[in-house]
PDB file of N, CA and C in Angstrom:
ATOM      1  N   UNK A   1     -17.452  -2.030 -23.052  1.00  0.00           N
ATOM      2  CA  UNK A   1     -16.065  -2.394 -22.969  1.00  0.00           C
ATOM      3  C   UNK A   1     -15.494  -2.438 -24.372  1.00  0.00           C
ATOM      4  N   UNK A   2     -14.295  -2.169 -24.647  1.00  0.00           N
ATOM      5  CA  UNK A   2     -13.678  -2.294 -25.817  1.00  0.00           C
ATOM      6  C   UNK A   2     -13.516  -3.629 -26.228  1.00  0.00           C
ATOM      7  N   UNK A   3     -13.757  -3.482 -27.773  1.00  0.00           N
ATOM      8  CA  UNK A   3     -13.304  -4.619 -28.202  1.00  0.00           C
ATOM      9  C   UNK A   3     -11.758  -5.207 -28.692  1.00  0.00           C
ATOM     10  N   UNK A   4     -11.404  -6.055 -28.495  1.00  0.00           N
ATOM     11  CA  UNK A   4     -10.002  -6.209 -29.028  1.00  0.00           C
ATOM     12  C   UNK A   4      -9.971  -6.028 -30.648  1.00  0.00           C
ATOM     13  N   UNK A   5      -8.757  -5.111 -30.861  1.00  0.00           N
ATOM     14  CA  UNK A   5      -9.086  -4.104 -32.476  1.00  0.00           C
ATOM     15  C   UNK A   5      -9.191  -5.131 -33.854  1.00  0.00           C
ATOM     16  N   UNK A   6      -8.592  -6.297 -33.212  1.00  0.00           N
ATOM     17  CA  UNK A   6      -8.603  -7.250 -34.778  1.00  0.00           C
ATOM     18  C   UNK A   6     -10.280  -7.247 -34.926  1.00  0.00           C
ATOM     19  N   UNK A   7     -10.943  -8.206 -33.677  1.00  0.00           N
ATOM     20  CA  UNK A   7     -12.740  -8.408 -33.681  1.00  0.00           C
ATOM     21  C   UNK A   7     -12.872  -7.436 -33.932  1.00  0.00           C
ATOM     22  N   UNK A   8     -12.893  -6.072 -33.669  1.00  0.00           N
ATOM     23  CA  UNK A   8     -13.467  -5.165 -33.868  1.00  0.00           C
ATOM     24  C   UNK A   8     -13.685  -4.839 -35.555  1.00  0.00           C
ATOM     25  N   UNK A   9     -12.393  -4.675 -35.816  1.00  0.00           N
ATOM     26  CA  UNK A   9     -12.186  -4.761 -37.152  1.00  0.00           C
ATOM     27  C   UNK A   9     -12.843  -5.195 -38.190  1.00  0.00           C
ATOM     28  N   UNK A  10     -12.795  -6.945 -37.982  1.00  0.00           N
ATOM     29  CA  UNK A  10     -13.671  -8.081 -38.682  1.00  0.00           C
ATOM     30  C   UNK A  10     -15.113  -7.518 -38.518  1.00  0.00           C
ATOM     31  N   UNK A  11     -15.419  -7.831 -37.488  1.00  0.00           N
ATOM     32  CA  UNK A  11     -16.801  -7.070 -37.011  1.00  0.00           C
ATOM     33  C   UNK A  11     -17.733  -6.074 -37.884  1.00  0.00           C
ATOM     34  N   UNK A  12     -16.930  -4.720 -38.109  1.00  0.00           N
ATOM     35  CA  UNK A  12     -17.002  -3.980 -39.148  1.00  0.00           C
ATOM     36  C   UNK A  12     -16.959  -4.357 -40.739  1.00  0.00           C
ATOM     37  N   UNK A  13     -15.761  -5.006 -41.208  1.00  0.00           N
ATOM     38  CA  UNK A  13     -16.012  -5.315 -42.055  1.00  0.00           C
ATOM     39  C   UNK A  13     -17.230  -6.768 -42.633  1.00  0.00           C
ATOM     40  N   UNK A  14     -17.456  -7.631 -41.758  1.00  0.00           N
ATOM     41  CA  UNK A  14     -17.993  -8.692 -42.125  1.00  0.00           C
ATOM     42  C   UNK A  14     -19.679  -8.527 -41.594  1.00  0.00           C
ATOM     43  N   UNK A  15     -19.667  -8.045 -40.424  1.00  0.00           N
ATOM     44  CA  UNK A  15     -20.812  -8.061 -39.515  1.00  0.00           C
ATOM     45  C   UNK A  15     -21.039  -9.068 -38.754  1.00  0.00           C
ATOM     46  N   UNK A  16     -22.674  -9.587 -38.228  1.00  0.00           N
ATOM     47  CA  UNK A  16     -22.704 -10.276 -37.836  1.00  0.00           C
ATOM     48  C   UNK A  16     -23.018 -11.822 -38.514  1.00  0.00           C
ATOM     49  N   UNK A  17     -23.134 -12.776 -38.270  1.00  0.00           N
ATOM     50  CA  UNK A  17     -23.558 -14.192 -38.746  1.00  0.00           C
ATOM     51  C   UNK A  17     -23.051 -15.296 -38.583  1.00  0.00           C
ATOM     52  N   UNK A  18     -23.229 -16.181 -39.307  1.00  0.00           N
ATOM     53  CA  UNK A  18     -22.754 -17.618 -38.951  1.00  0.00           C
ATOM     54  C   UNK A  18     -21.186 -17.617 -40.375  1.00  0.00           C
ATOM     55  N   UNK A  19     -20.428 -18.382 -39.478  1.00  0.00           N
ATOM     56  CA  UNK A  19     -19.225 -19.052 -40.259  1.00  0.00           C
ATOM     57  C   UNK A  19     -19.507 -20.890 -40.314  1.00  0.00           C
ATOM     58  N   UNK A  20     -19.561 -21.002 -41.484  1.00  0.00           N
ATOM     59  CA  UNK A  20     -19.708 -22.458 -41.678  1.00  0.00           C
ATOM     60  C   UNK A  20     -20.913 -23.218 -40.553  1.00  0.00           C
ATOM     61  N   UNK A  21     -21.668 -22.458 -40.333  1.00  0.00           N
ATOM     62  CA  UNK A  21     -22.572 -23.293 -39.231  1.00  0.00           C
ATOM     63  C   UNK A  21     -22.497 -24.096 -38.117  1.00  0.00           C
ATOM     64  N   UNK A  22     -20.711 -23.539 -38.086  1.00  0.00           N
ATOM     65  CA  UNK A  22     -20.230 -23.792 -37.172  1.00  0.00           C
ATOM     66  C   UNK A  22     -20.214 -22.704 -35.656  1.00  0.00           C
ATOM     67  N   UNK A  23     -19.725 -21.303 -36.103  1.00  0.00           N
ATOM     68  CA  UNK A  23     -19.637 -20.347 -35.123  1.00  0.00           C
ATOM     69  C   UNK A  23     -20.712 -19.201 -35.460  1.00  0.00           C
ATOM     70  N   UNK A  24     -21.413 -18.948 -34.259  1.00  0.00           N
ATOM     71  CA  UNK A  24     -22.163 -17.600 -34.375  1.00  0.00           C
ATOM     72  C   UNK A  24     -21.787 -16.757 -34.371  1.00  0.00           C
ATOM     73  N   UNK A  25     -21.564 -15.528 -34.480  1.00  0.00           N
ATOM     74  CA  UNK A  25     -21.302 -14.332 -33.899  1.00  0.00           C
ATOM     75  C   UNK A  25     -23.123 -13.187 -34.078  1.00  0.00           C
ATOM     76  N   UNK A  26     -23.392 -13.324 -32.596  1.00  0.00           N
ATOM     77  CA  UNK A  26     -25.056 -12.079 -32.685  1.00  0.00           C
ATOM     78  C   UNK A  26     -24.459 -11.332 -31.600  1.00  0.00           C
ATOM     79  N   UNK A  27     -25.550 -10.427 -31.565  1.00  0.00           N
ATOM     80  CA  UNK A  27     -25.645  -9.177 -30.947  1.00  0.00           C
ATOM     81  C   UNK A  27     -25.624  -9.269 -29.530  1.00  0.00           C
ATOM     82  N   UNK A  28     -26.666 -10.982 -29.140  1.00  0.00           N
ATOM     83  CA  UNK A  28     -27.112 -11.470 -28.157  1.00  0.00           C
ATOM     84  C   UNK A  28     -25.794 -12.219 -27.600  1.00  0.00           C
ATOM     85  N   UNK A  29     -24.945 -12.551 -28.123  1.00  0.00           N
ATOM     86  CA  UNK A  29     -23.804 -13.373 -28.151  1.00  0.00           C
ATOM     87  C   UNK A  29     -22.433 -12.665 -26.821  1.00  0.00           C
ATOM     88  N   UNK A  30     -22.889 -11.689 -27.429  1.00  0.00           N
ATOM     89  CA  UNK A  30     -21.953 -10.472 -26.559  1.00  0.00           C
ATOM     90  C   UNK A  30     -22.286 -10.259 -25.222  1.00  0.00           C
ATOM     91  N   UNK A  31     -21.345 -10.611 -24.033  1.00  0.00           N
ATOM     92  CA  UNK A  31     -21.765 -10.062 -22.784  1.00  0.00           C
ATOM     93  C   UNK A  31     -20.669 -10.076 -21.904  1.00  0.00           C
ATOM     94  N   UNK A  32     -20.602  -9.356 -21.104  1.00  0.00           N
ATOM     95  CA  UNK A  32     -19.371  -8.748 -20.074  1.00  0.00           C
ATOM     96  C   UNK A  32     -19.592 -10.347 -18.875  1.00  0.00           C
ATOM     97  N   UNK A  33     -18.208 -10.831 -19.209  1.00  0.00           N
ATOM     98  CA  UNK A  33     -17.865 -11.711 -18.069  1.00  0.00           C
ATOM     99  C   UNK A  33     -17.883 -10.816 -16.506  1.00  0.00           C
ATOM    100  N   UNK A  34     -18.544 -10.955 -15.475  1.00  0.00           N
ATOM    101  CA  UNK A  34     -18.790 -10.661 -14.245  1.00  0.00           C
ATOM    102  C   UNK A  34     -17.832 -11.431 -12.923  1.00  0.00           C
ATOM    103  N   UNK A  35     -17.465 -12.953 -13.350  1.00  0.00           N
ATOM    104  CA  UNK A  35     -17.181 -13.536 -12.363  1.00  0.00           C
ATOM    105  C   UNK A  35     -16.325 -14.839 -13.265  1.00  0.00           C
ATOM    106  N   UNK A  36     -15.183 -15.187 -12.245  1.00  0.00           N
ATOM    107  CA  UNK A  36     -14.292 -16.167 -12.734  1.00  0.00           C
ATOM    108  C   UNK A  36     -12.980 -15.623 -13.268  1.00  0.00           C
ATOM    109  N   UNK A  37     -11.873 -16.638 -13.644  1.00  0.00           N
ATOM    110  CA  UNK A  37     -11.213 -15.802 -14.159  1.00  0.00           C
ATOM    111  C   UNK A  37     -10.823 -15.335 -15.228  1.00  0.00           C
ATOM    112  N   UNK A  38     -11.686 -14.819 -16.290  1.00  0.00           N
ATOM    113  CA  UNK A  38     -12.141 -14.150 -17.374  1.00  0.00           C
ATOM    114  C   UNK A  38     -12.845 -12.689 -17.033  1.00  0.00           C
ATOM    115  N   UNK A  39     -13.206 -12.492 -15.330  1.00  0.00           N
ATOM    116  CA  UNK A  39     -13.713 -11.134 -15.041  1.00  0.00           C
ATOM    117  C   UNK A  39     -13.057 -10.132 -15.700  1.00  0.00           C
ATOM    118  N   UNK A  40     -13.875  -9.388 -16.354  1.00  0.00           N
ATOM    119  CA  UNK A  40     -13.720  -8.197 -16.647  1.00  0.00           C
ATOM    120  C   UNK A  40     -13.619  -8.166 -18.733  1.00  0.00           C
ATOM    121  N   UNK A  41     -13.697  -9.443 -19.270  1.00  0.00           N
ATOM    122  CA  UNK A  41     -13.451  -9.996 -20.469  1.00  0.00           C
ATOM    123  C   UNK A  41     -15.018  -9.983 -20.907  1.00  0.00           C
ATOM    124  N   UNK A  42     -14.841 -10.137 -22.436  1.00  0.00           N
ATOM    125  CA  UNK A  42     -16.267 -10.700 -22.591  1.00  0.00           C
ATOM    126  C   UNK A  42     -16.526 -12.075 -23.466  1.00  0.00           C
ATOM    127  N   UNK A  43     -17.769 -12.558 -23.533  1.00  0.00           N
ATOM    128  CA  UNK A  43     -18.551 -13.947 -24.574  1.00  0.00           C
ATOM    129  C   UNK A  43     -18.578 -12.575 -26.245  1.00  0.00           C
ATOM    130  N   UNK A  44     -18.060 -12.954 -27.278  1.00  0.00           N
ATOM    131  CA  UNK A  44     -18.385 -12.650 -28.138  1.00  0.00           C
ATOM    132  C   UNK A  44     -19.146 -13.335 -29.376  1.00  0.00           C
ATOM    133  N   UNK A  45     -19.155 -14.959 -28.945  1.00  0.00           N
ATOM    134  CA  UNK A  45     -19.509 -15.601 -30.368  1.00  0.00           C
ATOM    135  C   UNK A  45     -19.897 -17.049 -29.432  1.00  0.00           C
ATOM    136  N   UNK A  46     -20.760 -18.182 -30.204  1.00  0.00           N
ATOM    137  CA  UNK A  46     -21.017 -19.132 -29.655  1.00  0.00           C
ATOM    138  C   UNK A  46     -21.370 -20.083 -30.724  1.00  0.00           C
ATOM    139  N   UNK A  47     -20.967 -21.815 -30.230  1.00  0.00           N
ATOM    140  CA  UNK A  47     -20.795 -22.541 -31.385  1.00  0.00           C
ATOM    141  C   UNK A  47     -22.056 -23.447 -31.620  1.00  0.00           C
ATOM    142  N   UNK A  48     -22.211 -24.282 -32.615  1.00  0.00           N
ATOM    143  CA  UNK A  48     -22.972 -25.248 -32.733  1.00  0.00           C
ATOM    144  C   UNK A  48     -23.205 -25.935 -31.545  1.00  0.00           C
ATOM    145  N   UNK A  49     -22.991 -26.056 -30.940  1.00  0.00           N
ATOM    146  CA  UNK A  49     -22.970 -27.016 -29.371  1.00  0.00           C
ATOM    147  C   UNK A  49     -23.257 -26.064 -28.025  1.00  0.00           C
ATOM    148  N   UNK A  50     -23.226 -24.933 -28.854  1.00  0.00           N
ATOM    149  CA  UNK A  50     -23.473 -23.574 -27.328  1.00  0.00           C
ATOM    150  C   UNK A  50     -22.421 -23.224 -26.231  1.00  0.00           C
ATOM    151  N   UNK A  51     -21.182 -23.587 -26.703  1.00  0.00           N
ATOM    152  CA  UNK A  51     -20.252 -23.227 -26.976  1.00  0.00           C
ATOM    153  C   UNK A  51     -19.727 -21.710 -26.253  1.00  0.00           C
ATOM    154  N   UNK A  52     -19.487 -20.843 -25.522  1.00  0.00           N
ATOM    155  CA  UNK A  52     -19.009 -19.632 -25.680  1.00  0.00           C
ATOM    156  C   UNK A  52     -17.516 -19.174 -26.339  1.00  0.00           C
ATOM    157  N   UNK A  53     -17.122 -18.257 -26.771  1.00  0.00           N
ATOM    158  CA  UNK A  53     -16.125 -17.595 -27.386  1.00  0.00           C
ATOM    159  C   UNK A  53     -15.554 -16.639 -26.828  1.00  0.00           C
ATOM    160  N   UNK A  54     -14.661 -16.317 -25.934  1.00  0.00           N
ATOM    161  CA  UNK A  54     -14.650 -14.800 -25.462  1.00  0.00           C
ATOM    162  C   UNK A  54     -13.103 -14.577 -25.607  1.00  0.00           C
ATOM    163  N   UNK A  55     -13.138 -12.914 -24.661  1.00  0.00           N
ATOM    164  CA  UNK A  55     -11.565 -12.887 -24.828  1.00  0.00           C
ATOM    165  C   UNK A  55     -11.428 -12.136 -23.643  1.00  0.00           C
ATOM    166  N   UNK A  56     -10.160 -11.738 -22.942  1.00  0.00           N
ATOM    167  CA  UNK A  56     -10.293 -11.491 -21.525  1.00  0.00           C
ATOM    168  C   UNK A  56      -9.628  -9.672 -21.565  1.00  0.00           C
ATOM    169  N   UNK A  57      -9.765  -9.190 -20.172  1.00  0.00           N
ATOM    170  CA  UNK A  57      -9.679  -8.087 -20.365  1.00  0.00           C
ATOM    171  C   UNK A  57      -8.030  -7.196 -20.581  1.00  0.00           C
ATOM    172  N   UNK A  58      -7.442  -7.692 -20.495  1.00  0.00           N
ATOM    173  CA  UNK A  58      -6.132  -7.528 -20.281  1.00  0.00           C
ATOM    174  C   UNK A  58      -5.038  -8.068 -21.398  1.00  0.00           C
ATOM    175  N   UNK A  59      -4.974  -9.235 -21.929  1.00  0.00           N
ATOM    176  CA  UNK A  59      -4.460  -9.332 -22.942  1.00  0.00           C
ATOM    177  C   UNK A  59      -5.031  -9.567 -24.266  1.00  0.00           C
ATOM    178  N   UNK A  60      -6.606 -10.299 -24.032  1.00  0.00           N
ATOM    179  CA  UNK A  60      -7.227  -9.818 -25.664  1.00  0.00           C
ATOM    180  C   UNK A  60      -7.218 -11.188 -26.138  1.00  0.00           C
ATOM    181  N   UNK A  61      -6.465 -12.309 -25.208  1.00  0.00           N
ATOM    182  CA  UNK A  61      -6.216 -13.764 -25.384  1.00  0.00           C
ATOM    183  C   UNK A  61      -7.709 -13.882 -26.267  1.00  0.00           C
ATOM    184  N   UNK A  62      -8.002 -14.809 -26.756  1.00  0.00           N
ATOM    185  CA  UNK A  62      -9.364 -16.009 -27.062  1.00  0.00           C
ATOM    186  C   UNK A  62      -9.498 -17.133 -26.091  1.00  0.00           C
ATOM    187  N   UNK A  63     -11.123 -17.384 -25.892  1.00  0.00           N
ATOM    188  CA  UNK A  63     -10.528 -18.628 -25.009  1.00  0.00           C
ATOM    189  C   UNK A  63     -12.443 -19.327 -25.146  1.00  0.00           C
ATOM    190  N   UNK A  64     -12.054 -20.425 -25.013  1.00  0.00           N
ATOM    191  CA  UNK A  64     -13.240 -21.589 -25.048  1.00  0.00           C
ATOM    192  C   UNK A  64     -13.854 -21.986 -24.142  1.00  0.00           C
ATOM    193  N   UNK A  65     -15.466 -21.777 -23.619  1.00  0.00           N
ATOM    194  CA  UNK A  65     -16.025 -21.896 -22.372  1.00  0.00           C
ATOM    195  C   UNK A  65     -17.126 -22.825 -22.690  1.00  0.00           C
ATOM    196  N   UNK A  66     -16.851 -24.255 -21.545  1.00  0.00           N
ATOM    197  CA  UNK A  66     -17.862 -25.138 -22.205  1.00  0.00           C
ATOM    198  C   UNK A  66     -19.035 -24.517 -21.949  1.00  0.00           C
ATOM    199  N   UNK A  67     -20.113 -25.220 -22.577  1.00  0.00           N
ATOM    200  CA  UNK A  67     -21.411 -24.730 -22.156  1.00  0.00           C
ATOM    201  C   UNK A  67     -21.528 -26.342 -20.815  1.00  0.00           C
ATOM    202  N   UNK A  68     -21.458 -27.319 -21.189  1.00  0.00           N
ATOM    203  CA  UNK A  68     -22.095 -28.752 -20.351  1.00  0.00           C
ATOM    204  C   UNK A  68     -20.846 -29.078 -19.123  1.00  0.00           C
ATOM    205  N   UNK A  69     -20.246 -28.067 -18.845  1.00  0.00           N
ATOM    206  CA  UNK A  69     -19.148 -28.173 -17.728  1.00  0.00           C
ATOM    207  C   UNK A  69     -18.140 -26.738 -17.449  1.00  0.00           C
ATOM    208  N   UNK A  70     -18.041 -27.028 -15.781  1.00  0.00           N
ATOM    209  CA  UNK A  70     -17.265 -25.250 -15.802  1.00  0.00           C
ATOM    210  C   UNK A  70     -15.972 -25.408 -15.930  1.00  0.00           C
ATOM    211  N   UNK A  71     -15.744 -25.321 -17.125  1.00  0.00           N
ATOM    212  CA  UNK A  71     -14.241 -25.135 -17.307  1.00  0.00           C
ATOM    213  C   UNK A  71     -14.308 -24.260 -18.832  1.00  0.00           C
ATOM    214  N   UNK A  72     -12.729 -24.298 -19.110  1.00  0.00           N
ATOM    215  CA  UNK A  72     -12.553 -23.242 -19.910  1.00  0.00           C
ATOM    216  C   UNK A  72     -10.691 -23.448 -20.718  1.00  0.00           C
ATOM    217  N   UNK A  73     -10.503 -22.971 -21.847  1.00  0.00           N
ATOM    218  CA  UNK A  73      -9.045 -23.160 -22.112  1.00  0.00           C
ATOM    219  C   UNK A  73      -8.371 -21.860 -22.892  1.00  0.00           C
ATOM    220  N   UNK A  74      -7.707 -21.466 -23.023  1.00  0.00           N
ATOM    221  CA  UNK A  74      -6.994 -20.993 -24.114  1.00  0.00           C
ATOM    222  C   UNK A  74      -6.978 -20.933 -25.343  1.00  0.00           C
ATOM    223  N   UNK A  75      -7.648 -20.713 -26.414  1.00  0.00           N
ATOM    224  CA  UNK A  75      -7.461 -21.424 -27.510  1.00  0.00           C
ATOM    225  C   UNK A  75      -7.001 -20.100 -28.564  1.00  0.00           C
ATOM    226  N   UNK A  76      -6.152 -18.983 -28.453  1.00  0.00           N
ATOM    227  CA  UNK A  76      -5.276 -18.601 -29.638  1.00  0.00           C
ATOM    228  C   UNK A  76      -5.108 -16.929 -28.331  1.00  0.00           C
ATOM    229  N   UNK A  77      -4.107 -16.808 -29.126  1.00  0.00           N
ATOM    230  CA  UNK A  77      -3.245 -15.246 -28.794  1.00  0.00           C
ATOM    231  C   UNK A  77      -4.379 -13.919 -28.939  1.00  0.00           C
ATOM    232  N   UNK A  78      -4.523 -14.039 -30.441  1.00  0.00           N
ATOM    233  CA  UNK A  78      -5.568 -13.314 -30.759  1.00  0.00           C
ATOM    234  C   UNK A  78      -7.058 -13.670 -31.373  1.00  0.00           C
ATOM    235  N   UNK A  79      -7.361 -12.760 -31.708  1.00  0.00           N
ATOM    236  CA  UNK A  79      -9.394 -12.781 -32.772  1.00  0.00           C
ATOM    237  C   UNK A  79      -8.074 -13.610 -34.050  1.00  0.00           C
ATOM    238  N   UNK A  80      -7.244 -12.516 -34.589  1.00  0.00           N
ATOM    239  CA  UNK A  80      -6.614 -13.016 -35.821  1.00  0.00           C
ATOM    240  C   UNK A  80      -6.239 -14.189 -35.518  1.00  0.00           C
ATOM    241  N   UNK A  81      -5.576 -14.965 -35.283  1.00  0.00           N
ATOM    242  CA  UNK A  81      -5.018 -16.214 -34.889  1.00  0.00           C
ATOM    243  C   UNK A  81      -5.999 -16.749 -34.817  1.00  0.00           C
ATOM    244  N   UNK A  82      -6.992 -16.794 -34.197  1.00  0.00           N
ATOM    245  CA  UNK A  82      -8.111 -17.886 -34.288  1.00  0.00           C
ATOM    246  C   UNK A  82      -8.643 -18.317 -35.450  1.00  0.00           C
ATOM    247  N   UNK A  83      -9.008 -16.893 -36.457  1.00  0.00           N
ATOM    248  CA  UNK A  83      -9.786 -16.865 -37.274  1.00  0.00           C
ATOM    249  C   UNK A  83      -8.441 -17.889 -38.392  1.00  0.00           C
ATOM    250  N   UNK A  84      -7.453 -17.556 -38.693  1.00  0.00           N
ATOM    251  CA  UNK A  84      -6.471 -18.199 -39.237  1.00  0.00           C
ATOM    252  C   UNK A  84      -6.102 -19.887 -38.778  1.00  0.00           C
ATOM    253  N   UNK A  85      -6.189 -20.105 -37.644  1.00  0.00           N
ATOM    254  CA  UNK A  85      -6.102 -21.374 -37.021  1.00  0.00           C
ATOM    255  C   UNK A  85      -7.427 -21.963 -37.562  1.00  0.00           C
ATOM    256  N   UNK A  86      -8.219 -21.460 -37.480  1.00  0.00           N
ATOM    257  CA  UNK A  86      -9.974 -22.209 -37.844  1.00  0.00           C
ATOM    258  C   UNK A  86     -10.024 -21.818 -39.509  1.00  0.00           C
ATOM    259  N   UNK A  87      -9.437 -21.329 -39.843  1.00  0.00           N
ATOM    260  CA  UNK A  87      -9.462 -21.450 -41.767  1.00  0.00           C
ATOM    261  C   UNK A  87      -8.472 -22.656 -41.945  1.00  0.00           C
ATOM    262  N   UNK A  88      -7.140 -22.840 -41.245  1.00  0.00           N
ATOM    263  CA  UNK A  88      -6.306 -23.748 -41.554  1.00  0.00           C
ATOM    264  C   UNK A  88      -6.500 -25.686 -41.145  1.00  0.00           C
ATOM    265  N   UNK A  89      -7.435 -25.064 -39.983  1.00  0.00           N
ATOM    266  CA  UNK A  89      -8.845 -26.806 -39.760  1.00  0.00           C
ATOM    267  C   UNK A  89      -9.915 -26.895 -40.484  1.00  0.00           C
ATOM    268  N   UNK A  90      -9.908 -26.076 -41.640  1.00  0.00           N
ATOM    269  CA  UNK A  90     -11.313 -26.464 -42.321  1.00  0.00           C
ATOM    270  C   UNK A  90     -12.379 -25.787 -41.459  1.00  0.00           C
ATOM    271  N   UNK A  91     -12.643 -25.152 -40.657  1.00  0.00           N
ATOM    272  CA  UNK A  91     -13.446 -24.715 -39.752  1.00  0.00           C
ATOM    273  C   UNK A  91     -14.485 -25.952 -39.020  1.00  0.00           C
ATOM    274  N   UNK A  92     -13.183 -27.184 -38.851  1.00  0.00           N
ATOM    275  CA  UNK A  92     -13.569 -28.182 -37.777  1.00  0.00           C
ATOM    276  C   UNK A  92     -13.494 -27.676 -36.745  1.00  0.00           C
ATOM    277  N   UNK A  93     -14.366 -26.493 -36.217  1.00  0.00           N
ATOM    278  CA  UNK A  93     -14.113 -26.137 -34.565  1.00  0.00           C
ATOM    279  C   UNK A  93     -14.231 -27.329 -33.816  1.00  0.00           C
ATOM    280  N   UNK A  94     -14.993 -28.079 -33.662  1.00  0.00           N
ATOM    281  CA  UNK A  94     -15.400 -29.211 -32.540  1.00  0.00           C
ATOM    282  C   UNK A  94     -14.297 -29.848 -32.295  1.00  0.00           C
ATOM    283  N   UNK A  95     -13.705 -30.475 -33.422  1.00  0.00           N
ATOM    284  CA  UNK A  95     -12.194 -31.178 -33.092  1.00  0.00           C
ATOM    285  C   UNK A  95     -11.521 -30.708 -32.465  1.00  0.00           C
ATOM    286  N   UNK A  96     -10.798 -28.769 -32.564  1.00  0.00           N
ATOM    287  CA  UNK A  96      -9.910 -28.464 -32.126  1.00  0.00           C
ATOM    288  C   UNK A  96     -10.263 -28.147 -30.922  1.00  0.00           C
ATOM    289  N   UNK A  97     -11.504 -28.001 -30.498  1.00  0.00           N
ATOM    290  CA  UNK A  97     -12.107 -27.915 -29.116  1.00  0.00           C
ATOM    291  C   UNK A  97     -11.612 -28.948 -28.123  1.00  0.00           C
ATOM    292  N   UNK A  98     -12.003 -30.374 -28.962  1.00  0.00           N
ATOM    293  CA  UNK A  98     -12.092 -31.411 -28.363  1.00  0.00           C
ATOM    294  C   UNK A  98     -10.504 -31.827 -27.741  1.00  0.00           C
ATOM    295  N   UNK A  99      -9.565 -31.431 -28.970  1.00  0.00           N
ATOM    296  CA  UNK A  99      -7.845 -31.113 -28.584  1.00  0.00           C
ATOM    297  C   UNK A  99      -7.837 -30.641 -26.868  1.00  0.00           C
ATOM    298  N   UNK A 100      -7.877 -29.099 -27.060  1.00  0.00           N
ATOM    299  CA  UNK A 100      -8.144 -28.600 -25.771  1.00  0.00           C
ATOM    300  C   UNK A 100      -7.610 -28.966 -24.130  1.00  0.00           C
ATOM    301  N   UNK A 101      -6.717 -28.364 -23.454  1.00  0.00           N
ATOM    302  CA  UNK A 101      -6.288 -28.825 -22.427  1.00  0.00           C
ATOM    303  C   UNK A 101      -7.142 -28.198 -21.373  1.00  0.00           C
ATOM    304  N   UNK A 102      -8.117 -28.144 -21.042  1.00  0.00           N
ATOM    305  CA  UNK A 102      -9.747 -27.167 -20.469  1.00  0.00           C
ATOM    306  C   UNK A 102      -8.859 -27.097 -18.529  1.00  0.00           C
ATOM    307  N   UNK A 103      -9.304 -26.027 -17.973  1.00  0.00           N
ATOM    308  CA  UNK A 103      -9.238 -26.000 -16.643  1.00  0.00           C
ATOM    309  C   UNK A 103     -10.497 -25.751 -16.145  1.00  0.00           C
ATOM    310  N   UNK A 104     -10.406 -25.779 -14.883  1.00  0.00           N
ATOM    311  CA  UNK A 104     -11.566 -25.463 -14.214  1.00  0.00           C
ATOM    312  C   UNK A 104     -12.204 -24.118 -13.754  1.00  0.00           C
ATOM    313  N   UNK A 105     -13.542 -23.380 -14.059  1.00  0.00           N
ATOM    314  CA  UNK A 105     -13.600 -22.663 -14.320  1.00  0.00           C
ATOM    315  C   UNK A 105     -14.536 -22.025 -13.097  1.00  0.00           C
ATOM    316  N   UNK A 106     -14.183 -20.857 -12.283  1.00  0.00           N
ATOM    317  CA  UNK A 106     -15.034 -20.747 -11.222  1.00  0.00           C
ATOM    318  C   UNK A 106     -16.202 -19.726 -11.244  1.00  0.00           C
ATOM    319  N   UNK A 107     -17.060 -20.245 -11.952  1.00  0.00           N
ATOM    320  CA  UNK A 107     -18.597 -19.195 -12.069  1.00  0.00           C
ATOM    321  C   UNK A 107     -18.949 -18.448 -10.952  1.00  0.00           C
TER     322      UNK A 107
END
């Protein structure tokens, strides 16, 4: 599946690894959402807490999937926006997680 062109982008230029030991981005990290409503999107990155990262198939949104409950939120427009939103928190992901208005998520 394609990637949305900003990740893609970064991707290329940076590769793979950790940001602040906060976010992963591996190889293993990556996988095609199957079910819920993120079908057809994928997990690209995962956090200190196990965390998923993905983005969906249709608009390219970002969005936050707990690992310890099925739900899930919104969390930026784009890859760019995120990456800019999480430079402008210090790359406190957990906090802005914890912000988060989460719905329920149907596996």
């Amino acid at each position: 599946m394609p990637l949305p062109d900003d990740l893609r982008e970064w991707l290329l230029q940076v590769g793979y690894g950790d940001l602040d030991d906060d976010l992963s981005f591996r190889a293993q990290w990556f996988a095609a959402i199957r079910t819920g409503q993120l079908k057809g999107g994928a997990i690209f990155a995962q956090d200190g807490l196990g965390n998923f990262y993905a983005f969906d198939a249709s608009e390219r949104h970002i969005y936050y999937l707990s690992r310890s409950e099925p739900v899930y939120a919104k969390i930026s427009a784009s890859f760019t926006e995120f990456l800019e939103e999480l430079i402008r928190r210090d790359y406190k992901l957990e906090d802005w997680v914890d912000e988060l208005e989460t719905r329920a998520y149907d596996w």
